[in-house]
N, C-alpha and C. Protein backbone atom coordinates (compact mmCIF):
# COMPACT_ATOMS: atom_id res chain seq x y z
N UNK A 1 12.85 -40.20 35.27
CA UNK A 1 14.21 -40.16 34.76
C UNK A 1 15.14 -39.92 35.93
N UNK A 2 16.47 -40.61 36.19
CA UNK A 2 17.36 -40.72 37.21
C UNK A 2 18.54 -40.58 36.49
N UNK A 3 19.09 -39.14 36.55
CA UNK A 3 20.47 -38.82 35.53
C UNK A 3 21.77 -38.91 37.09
N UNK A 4 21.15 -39.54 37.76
CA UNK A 4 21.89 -39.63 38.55
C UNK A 4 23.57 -39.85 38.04
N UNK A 5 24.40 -39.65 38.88
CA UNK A 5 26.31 -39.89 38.47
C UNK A 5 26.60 -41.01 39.64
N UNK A 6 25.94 -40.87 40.99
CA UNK A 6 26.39 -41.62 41.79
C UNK A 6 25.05 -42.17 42.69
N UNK A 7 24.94 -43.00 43.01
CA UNK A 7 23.54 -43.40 43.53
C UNK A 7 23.11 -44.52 44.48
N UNK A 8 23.17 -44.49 45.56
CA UNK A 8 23.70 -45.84 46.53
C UNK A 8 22.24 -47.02 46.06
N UNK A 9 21.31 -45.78 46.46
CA UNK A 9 19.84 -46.48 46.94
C UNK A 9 18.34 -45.65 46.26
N UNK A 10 18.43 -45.57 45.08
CA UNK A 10 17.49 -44.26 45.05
C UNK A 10 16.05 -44.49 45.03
N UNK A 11 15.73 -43.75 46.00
CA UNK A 11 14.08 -43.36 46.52
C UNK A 11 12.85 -43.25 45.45
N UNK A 12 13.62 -42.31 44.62
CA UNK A 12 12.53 -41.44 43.42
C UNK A 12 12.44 -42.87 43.01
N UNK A 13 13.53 -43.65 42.11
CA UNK A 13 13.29 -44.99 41.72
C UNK A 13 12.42 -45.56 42.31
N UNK A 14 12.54 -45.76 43.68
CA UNK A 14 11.53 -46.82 43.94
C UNK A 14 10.30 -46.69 43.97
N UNK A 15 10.30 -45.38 44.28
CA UNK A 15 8.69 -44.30 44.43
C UNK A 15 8.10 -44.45 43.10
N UNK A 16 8.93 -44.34 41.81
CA UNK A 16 8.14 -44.78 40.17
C UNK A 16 8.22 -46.29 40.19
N UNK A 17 8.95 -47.19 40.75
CA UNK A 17 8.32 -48.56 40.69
C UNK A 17 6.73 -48.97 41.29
N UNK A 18 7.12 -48.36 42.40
CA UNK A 18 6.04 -48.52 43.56
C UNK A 18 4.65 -48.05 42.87
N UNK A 19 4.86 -47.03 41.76
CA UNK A 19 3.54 -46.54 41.04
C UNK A 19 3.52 -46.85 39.43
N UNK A 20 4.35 -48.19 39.24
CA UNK A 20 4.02 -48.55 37.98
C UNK A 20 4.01 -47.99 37.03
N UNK A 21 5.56 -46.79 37.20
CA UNK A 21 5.92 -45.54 36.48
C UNK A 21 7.22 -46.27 35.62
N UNK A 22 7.49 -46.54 34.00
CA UNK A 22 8.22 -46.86 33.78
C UNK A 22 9.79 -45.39 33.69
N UNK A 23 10.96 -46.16 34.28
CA UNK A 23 12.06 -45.77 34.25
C UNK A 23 12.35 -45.29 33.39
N UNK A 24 13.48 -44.29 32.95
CA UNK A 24 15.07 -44.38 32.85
C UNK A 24 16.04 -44.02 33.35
N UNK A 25 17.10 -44.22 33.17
CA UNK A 25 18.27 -43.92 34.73
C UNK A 25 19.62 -44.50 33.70
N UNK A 26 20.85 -43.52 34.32
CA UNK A 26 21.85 -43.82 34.51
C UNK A 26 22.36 -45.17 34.99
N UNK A 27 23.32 -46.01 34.69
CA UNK A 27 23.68 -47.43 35.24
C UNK A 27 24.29 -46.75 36.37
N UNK A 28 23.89 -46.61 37.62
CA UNK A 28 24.77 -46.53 39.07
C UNK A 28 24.72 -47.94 39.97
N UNK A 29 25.33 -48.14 41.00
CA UNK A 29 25.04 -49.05 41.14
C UNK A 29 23.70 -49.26 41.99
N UNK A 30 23.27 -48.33 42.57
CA UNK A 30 21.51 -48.36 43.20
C UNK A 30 20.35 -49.20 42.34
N UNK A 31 20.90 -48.23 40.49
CA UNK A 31 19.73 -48.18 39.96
C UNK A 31 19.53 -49.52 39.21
N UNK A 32 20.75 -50.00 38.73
CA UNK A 32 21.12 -51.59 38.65
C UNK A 32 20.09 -52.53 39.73
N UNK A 33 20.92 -52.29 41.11
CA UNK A 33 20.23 -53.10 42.15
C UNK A 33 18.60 -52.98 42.36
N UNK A 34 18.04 -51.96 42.18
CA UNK A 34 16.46 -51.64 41.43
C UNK A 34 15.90 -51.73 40.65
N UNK A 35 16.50 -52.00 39.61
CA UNK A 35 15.52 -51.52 38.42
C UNK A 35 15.78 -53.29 37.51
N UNK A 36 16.78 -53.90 37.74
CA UNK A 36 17.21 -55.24 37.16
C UNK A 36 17.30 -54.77 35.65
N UNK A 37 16.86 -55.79 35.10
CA UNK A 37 17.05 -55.85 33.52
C UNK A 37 15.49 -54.86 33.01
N UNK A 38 14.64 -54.51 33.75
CA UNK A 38 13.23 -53.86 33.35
C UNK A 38 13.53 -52.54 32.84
N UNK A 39 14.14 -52.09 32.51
CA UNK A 39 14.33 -50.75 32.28
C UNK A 39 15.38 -49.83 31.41
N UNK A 40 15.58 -49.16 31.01
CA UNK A 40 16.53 -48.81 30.20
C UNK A 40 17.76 -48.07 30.93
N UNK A 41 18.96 -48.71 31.47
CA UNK A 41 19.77 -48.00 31.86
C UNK A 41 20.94 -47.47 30.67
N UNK A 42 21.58 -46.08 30.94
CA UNK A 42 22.16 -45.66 29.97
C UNK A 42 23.57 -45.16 30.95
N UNK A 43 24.89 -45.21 30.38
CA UNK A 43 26.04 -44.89 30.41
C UNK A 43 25.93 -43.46 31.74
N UNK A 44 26.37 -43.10 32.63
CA UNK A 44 26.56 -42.41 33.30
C UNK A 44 27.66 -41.29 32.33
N UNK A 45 26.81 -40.19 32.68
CA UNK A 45 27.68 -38.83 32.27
C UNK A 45 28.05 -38.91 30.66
N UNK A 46 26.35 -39.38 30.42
CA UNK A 46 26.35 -39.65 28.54
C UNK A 46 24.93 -38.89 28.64
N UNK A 47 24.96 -37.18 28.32
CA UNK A 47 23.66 -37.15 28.38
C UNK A 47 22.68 -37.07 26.48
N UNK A 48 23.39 -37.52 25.89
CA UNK A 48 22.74 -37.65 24.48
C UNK A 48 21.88 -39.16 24.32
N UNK A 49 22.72 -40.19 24.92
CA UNK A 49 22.00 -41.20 24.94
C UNK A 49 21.21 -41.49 26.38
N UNK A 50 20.99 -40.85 27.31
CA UNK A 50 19.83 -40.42 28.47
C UNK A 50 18.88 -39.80 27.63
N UNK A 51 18.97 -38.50 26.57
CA UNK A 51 18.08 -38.38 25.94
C UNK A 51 17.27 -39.17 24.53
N UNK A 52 18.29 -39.85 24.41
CA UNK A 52 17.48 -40.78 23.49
C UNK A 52 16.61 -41.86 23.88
N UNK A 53 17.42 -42.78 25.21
CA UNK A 53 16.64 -43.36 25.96
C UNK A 53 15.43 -42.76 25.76
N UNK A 54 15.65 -41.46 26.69
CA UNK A 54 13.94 -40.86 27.05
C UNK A 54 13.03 -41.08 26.08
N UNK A 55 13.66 -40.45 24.74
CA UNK A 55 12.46 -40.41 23.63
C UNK A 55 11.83 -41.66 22.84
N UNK A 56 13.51 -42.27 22.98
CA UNK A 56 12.58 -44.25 22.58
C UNK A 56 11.41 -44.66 23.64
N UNK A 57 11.68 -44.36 25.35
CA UNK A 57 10.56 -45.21 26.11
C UNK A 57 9.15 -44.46 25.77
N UNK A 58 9.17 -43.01 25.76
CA UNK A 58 8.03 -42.22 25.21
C UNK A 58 6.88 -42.76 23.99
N UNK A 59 8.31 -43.21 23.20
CA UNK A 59 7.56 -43.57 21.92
C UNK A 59 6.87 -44.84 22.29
N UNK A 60 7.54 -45.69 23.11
CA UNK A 60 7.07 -47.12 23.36
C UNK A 60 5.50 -47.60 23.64
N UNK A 61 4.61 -48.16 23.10
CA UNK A 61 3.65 -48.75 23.29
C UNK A 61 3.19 -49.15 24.54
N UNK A 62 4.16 -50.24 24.87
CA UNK A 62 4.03 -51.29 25.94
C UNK A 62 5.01 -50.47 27.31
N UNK A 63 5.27 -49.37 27.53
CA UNK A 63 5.63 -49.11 28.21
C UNK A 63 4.72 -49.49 29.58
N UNK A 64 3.31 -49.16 29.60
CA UNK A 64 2.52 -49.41 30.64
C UNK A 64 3.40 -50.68 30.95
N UNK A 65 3.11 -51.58 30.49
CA UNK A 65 3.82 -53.07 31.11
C UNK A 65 4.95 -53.26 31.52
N UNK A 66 5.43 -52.17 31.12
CA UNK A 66 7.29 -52.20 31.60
C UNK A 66 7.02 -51.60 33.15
N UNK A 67 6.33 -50.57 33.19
CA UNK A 67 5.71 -50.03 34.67
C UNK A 67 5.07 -51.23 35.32
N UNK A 68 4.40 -52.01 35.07
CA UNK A 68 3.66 -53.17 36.24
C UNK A 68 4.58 -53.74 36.54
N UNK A 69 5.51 -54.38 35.91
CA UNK A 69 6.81 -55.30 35.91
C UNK A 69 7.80 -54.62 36.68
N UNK A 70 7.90 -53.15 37.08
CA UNK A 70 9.17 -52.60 37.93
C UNK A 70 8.27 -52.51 38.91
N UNK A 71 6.40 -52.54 39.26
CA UNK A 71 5.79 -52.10 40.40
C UNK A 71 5.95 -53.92 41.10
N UNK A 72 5.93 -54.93 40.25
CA UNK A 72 5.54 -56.39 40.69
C UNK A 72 7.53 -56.51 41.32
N UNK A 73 8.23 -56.32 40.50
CA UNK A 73 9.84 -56.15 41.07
C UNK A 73 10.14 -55.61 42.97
N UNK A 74 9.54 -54.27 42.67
CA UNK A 74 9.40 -53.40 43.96
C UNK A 74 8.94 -54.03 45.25
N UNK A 75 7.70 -54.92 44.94
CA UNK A 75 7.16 -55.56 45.94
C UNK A 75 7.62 -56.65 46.07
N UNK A 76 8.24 -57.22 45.25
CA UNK A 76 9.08 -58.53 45.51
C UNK A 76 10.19 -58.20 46.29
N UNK A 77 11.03 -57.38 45.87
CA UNK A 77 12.39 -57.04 46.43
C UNK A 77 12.75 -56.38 47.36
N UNK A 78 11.81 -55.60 47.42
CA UNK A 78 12.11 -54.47 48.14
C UNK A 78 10.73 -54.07 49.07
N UNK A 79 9.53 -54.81 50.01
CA UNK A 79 8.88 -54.63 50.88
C UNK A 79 9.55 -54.19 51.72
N UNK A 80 8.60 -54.00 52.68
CA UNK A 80 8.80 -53.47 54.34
C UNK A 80 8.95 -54.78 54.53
N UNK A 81 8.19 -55.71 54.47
CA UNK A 81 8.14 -57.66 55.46
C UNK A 81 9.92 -58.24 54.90
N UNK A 82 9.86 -57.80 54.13
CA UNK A 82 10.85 -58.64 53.29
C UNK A 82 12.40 -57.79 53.85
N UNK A 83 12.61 -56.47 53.54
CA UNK A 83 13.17 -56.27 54.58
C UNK A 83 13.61 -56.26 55.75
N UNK A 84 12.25 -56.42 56.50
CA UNK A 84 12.55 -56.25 57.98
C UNK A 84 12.73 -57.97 58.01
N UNK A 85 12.34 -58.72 57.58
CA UNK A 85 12.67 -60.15 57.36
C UNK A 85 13.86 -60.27 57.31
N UNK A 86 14.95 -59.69 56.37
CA UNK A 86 16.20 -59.65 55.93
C UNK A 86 17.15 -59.27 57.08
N UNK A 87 16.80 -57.98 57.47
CA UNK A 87 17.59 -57.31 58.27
C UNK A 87 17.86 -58.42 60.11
N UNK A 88 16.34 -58.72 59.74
CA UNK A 88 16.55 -59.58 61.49
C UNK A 88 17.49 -61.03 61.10
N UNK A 89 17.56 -61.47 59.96
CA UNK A 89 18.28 -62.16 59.49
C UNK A 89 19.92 -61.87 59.62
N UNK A 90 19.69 -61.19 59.42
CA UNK A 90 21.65 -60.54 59.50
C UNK A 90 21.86 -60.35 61.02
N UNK A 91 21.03 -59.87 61.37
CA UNK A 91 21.05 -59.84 63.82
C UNK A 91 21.43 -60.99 63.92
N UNK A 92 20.45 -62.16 63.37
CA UNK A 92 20.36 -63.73 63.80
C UNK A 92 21.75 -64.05 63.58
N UNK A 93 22.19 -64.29 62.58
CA UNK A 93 23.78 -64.51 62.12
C UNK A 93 24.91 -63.83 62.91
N UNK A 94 24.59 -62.23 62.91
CA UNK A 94 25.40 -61.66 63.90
C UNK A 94 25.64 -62.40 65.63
N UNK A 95 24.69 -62.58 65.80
CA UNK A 95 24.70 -63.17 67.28
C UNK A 95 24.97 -64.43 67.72
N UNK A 96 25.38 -65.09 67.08
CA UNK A 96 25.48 -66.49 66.60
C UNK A 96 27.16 -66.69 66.93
């Protein structure tokens, strides 16, 4: 759970993608840019429906699968190769 209010880039997020831990989180804009459509984001500085979230994904069945799908996301989006791929990409352009 990420009750985050403000959130550039968040870690914990990626750390429960990375382990096929299904979400929930506040809409910031980090957790947006992480989590895509896989997950249940809820209203920032709404904590009744953060707790409802919680208790609907609890109840959920198929949650396991919602976890493989943010761990298969993680490694798509967000590697070390793919990064450091990215980043030397933006040098290349810069220098140009």
């Amino acid at each position: 759970v990420s009750p985050s209010h403000s959130e550039s880039f968040g870690f914990a997020i990626l750390e429960s993608m990375i382990r096929a831990t299904p979400v929930v989180s506040t809409a910031t804009q980090g957790a947006i840019e992480l989590l895509g459509s896989h997950t249940r984001l809820v209203p920032i500085r709404d904590p009744v429906r953060l707790a409802s979230a919680i208790c609907e994904e609890l109840r959920e069945e198929d949650r396991i699968s919602r976890g493989e799908l943010l761990q298969l996301r993680a490694a798509e989006q967000f590697s070390l190769t793919r990064m450091l791929d990215e980043t030397e990409e933006i040098y290349r352009e810069i220098d140009q």
